[in-house]
N, C-alpha and C. Protein backbone atom coordinates (compact mmCIF):
# COMPACT_ATOMS: atom_id res chain seq x y z
N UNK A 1 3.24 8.46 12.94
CA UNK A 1 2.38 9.27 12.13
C UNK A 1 3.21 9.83 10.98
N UNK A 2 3.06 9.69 10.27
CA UNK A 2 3.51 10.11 8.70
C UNK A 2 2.15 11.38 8.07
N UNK A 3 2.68 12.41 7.56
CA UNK A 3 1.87 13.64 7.13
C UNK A 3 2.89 14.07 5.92
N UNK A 4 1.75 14.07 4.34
CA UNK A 4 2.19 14.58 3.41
C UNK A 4 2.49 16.42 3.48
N UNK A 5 2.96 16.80 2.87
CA UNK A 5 3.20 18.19 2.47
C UNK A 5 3.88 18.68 1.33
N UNK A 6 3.68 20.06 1.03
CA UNK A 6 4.84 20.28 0.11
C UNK A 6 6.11 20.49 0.45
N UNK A 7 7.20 21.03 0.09
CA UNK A 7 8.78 20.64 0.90
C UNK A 7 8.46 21.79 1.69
N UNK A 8 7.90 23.12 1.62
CA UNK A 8 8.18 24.18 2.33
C UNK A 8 7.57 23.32 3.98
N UNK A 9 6.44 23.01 3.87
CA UNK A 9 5.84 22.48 5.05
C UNK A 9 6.36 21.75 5.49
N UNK A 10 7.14 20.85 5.42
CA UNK A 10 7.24 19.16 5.98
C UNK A 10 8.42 19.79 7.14
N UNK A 11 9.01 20.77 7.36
CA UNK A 11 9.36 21.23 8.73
C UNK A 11 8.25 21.33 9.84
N UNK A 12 7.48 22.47 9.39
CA UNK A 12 6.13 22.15 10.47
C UNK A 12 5.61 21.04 10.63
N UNK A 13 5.36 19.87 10.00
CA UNK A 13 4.78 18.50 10.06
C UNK A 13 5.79 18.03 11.11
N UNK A 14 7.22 18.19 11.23
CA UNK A 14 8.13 17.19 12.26
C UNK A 14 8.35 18.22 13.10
N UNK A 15 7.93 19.66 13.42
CA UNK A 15 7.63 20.02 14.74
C UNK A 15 6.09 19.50 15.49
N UNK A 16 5.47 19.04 14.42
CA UNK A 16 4.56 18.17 15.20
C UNK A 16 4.52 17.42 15.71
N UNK A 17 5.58 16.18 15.14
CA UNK A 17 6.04 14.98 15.59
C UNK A 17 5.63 14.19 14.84
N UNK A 18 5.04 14.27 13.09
CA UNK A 18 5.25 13.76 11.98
C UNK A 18 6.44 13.52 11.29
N UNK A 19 6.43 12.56 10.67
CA UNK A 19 7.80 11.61 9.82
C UNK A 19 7.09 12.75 8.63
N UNK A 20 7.58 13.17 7.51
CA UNK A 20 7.17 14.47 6.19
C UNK A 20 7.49 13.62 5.50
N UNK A 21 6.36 13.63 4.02
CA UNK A 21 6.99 13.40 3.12
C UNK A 21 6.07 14.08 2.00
N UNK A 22 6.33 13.97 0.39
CA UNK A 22 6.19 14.63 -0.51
C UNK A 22 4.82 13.86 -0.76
N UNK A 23 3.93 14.90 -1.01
CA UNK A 23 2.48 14.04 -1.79
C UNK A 23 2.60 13.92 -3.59
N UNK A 24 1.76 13.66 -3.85
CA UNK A 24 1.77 12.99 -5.52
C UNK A 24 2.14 12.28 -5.56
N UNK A 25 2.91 11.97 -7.09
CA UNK A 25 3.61 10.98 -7.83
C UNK A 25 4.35 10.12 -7.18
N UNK A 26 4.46 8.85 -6.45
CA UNK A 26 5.13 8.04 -6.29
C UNK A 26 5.13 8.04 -4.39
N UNK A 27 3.92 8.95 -3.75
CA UNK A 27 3.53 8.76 -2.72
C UNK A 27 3.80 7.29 -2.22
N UNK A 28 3.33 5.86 -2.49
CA UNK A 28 2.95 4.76 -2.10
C UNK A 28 4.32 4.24 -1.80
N UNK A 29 5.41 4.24 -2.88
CA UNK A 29 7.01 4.27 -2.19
C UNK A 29 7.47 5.10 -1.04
N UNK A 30 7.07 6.06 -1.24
CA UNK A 30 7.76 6.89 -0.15
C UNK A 30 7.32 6.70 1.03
N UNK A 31 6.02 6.49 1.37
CA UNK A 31 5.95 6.28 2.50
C UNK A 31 6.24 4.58 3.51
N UNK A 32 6.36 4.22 1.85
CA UNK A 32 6.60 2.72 2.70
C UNK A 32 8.04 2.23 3.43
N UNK A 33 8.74 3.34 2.48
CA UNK A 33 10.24 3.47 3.17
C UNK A 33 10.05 4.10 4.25
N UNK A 34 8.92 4.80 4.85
CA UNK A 34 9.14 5.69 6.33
C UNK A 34 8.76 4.69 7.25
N UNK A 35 7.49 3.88 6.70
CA UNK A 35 6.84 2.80 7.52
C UNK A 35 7.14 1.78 7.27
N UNK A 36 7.95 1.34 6.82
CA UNK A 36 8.32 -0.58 6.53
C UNK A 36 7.37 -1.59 6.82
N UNK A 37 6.71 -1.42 8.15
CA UNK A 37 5.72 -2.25 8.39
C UNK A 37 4.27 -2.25 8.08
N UNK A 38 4.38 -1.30 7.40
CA UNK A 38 2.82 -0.79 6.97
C UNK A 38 2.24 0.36 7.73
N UNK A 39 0.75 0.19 7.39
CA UNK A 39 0.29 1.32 7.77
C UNK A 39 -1.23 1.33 8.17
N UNK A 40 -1.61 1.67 8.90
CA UNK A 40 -2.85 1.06 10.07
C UNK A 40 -3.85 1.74 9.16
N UNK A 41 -4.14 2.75 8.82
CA UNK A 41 -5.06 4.14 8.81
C UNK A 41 -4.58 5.35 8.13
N UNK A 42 -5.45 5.82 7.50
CA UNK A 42 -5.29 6.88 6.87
C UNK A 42 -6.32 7.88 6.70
N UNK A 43 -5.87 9.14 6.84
CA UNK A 43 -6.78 10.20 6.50
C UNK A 43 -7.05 11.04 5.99
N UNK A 44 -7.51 11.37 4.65
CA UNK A 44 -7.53 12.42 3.40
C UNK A 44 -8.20 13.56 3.82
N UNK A 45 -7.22 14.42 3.90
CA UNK A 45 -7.78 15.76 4.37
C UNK A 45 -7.69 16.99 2.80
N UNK A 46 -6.92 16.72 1.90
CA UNK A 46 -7.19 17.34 0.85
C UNK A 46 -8.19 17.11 -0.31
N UNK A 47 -8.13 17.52 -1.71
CA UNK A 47 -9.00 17.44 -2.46
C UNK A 47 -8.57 15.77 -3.50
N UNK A 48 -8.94 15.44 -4.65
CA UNK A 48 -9.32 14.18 -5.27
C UNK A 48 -7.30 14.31 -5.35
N UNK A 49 -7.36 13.08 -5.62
CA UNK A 49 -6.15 12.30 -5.59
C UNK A 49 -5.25 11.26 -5.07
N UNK A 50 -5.43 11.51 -4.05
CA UNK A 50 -4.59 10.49 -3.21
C UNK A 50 -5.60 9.45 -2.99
N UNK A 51 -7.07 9.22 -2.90
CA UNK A 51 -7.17 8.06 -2.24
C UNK A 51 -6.93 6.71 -2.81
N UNK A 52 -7.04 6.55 -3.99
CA UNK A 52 -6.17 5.66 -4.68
C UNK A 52 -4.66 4.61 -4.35
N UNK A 53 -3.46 5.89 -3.92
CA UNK A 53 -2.46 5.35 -2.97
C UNK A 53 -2.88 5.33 -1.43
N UNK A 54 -3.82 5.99 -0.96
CA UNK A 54 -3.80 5.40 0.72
C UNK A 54 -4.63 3.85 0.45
N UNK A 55 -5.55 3.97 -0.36
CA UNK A 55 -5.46 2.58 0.37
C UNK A 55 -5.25 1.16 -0.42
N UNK A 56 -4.07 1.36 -1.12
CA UNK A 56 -3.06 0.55 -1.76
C UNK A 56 -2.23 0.57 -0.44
N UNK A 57 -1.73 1.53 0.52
CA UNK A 57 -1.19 1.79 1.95
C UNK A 57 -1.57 0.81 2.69
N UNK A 58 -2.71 1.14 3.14
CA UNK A 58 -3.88 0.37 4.39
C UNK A 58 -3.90 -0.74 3.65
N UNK A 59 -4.62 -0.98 2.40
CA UNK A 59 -4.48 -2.48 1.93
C UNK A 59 -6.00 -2.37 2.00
N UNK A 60 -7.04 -1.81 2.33
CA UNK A 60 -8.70 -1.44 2.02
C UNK A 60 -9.30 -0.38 2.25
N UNK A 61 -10.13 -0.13 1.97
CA UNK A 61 -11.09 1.17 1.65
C UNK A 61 -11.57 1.66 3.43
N UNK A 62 -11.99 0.37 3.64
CA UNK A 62 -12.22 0.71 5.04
C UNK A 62 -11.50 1.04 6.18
N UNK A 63 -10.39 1.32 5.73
CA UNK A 63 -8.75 1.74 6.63
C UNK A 63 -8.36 3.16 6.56
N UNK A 64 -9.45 4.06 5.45
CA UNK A 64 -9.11 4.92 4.91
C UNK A 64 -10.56 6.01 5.12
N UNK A 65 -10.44 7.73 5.67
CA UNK A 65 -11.58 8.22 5.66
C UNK A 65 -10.85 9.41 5.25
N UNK A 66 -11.88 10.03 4.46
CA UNK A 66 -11.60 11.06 3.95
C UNK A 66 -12.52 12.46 4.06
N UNK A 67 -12.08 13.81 4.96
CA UNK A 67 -12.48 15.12 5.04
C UNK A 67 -12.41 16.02 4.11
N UNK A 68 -11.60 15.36 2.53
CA UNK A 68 -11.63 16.20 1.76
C UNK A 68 -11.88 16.42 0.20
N UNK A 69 -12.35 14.69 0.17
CA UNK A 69 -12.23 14.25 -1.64
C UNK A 69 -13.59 13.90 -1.49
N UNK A 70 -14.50 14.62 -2.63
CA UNK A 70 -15.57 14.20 -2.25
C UNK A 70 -16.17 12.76 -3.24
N UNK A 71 -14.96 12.42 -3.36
CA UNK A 71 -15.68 11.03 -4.89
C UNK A 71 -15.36 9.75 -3.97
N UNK A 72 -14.95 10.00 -2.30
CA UNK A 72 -14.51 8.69 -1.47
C UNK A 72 -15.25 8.05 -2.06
N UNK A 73 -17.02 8.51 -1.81
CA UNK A 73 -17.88 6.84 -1.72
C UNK A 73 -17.63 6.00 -2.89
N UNK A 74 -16.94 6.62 -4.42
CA UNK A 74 -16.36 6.16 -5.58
C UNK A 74 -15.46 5.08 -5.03
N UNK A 75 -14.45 5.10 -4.21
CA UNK A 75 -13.53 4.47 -3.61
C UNK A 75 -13.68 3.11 -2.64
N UNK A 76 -14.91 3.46 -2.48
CA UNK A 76 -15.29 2.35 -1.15
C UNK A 76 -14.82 2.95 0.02
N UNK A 77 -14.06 4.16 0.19
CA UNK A 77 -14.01 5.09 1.64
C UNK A 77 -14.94 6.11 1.97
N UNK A 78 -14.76 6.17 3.34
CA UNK A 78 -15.80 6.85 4.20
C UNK A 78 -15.75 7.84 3.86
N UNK A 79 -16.51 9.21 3.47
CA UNK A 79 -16.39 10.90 3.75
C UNK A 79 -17.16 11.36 4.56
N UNK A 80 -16.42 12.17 5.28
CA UNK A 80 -17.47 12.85 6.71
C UNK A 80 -16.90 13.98 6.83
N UNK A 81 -18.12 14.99 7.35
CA UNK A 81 -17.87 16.36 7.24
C UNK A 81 -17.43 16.84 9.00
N UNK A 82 -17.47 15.32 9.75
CA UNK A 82 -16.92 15.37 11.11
C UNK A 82 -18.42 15.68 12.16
N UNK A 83 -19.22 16.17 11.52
CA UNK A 83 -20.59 16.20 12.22
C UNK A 83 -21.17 15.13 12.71
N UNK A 84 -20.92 13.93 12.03
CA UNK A 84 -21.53 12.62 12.86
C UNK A 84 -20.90 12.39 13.81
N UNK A 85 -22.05 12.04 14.73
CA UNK A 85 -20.99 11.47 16.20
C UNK A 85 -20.14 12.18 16.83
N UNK A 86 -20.06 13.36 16.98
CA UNK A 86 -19.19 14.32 17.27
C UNK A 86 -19.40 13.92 18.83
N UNK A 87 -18.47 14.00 19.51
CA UNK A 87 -18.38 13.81 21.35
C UNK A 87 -18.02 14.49 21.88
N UNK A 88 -18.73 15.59 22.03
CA UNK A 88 -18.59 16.56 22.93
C UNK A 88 -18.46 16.16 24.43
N UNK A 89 -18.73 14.86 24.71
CA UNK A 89 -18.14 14.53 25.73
C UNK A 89 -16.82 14.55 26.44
N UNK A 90 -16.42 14.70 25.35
CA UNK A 90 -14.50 14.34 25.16
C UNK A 90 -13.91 16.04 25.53
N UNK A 91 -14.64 17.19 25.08
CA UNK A 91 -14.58 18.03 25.75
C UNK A 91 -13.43 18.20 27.02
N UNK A 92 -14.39 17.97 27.75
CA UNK A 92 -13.38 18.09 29.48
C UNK A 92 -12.17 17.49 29.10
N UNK A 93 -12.00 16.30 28.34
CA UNK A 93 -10.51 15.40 28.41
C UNK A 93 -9.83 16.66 27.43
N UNK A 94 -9.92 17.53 26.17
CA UNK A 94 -9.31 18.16 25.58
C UNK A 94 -8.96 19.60 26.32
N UNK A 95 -9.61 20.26 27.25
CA UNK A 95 -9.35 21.48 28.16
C UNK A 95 -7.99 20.70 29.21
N UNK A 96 -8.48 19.67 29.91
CA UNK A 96 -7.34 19.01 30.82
C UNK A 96 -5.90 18.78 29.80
N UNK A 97 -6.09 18.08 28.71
CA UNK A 97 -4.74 17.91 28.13
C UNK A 97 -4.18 19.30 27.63
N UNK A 98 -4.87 20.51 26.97
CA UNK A 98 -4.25 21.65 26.76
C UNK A 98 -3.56 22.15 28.09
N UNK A 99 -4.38 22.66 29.20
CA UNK A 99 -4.19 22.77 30.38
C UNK A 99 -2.58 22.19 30.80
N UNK A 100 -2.56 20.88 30.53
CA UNK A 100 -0.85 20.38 30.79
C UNK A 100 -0.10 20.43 29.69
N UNK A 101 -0.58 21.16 28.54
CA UNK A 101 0.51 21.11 27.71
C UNK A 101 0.46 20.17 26.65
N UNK A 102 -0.22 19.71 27.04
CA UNK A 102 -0.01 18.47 26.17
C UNK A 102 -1.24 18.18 24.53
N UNK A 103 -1.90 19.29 24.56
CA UNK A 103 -2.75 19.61 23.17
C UNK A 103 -2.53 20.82 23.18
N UNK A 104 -1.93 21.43 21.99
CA UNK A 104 -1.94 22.94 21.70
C UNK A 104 -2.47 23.28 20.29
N UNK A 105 -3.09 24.25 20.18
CA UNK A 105 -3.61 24.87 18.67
C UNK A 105 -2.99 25.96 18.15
N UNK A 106 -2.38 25.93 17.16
CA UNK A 106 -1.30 26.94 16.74
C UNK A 106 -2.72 27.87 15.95
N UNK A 107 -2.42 29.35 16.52
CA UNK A 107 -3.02 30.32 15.77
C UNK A 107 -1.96 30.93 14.50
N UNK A 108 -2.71 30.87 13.89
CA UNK A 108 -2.30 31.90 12.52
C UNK A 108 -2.55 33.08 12.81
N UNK A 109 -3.62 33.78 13.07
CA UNK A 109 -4.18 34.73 12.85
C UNK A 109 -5.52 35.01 13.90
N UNK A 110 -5.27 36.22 14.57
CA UNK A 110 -6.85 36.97 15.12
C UNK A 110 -7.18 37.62 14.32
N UNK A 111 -9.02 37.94 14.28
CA UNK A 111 -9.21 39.41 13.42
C UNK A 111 -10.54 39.32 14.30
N UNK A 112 -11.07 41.08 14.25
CA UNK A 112 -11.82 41.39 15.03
C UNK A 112 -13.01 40.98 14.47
N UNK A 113 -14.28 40.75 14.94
CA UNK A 113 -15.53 40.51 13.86
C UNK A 113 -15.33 40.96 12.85
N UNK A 114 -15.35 42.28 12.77
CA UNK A 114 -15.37 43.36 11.67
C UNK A 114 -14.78 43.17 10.58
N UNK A 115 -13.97 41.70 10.58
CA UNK A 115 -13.16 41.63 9.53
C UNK A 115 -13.40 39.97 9.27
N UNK A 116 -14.59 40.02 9.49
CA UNK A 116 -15.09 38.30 9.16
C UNK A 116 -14.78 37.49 7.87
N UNK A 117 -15.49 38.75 7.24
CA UNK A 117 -14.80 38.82 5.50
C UNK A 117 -13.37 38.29 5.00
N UNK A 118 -12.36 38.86 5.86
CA UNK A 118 -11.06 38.31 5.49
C UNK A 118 -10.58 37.38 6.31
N UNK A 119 -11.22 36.64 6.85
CA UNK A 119 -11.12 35.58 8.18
C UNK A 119 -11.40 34.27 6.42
N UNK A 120 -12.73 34.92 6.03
CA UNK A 120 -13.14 33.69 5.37
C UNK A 120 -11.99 33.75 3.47
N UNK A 121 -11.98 34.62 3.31
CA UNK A 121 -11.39 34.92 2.56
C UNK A 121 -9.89 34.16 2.20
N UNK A 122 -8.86 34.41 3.45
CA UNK A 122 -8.14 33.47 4.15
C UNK A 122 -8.30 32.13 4.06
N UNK A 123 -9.19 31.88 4.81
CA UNK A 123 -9.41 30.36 4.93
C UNK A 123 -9.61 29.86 3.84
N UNK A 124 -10.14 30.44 2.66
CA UNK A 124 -10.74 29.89 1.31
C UNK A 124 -8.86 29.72 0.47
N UNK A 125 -8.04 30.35 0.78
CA UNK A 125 -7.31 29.93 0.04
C UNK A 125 -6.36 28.49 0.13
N UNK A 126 -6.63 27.73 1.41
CA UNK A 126 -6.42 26.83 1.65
C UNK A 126 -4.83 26.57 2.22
N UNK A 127 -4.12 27.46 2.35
CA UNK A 127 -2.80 27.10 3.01
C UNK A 127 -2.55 28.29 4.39
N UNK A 128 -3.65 27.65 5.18
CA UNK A 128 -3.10 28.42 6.50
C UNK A 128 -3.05 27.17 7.43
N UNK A 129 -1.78 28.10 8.05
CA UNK A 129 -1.13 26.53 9.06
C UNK A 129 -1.85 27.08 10.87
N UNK A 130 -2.20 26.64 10.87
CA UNK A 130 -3.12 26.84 12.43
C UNK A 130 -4.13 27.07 12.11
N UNK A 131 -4.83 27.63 13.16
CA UNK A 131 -6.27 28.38 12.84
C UNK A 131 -6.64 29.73 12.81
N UNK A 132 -7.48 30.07 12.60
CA UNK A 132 -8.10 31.29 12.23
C UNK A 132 -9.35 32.11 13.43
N UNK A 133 -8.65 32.94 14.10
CA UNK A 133 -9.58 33.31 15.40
C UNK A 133 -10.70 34.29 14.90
N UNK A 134 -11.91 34.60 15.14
CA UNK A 134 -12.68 35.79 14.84
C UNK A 134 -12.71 35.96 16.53
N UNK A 135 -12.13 37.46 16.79
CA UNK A 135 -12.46 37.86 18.17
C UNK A 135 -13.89 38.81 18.05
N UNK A 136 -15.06 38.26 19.41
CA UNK A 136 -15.96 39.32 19.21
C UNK A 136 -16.01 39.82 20.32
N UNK A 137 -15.75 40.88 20.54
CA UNK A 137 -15.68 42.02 21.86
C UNK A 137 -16.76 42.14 22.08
């Protein structure tokens, strides 16, 4: 797994167990030096830009889905807001793997209802690394 970032991040990306590397300009080199053999899949989680080099990456449109550029269907890639097909089935398998350790969700931040406002506020600025709890007592 290879995950872009800016330099401050790309530490957290390889405590994930991501290979880091720099997004923008000259993306399509860099990662091909991480992956030599290519690259299966890709997934655009930020705004317009990159899909262009992912799937010059993948080598087609259909190798490539994107949660965050909304001009994919421009591209010939998928955009989904993750609502289709959602499997809540899968459920039970994600409680069992947290349970051993083995899926964890890094919190950023609790805030009590009362402070829903700056829950969203937060989130709107787009660089929080975990998630964002609203506790309601």
């Amino acid at each position: 797994m290879i995950g872009t970032a800016s330099r401050d991040n790309q530490e957290y990306l390889r405590s994930l167990g991501a290979a880091a590397t720099d997004y923008g300009p000259g993306l399509v080199e860099r990662v091909r030096a991480l992956a030599p053999d290519g690259v299966d899949a890709a997934l655009a989680v930020s705004g317009e830009g990159a899909l262009a080099d992912l799937i010059t990456l993948t080598g087609s449109p259909d190798r490539v889905v994107s949660i965050g550029d909304v001009t994919a269907a421009d591209h010939g890639v998928v955009f989904t807001t993750g609502a289709e097909g959602r499997a809540f089935y899968s459920l039970r398998e994600a409680v069992t793997l947290a349970a051993a350790g083995r899926l964890t969700m890094p919190v950023t931040r609790a805030l009590p209802l009362a402070e829903l406002g700056e829950a969203h506020r937060i989130s709107e600025t787009g660089h929080v690394r975990g998630k964002l709890v609203v506790v309601v007592d």
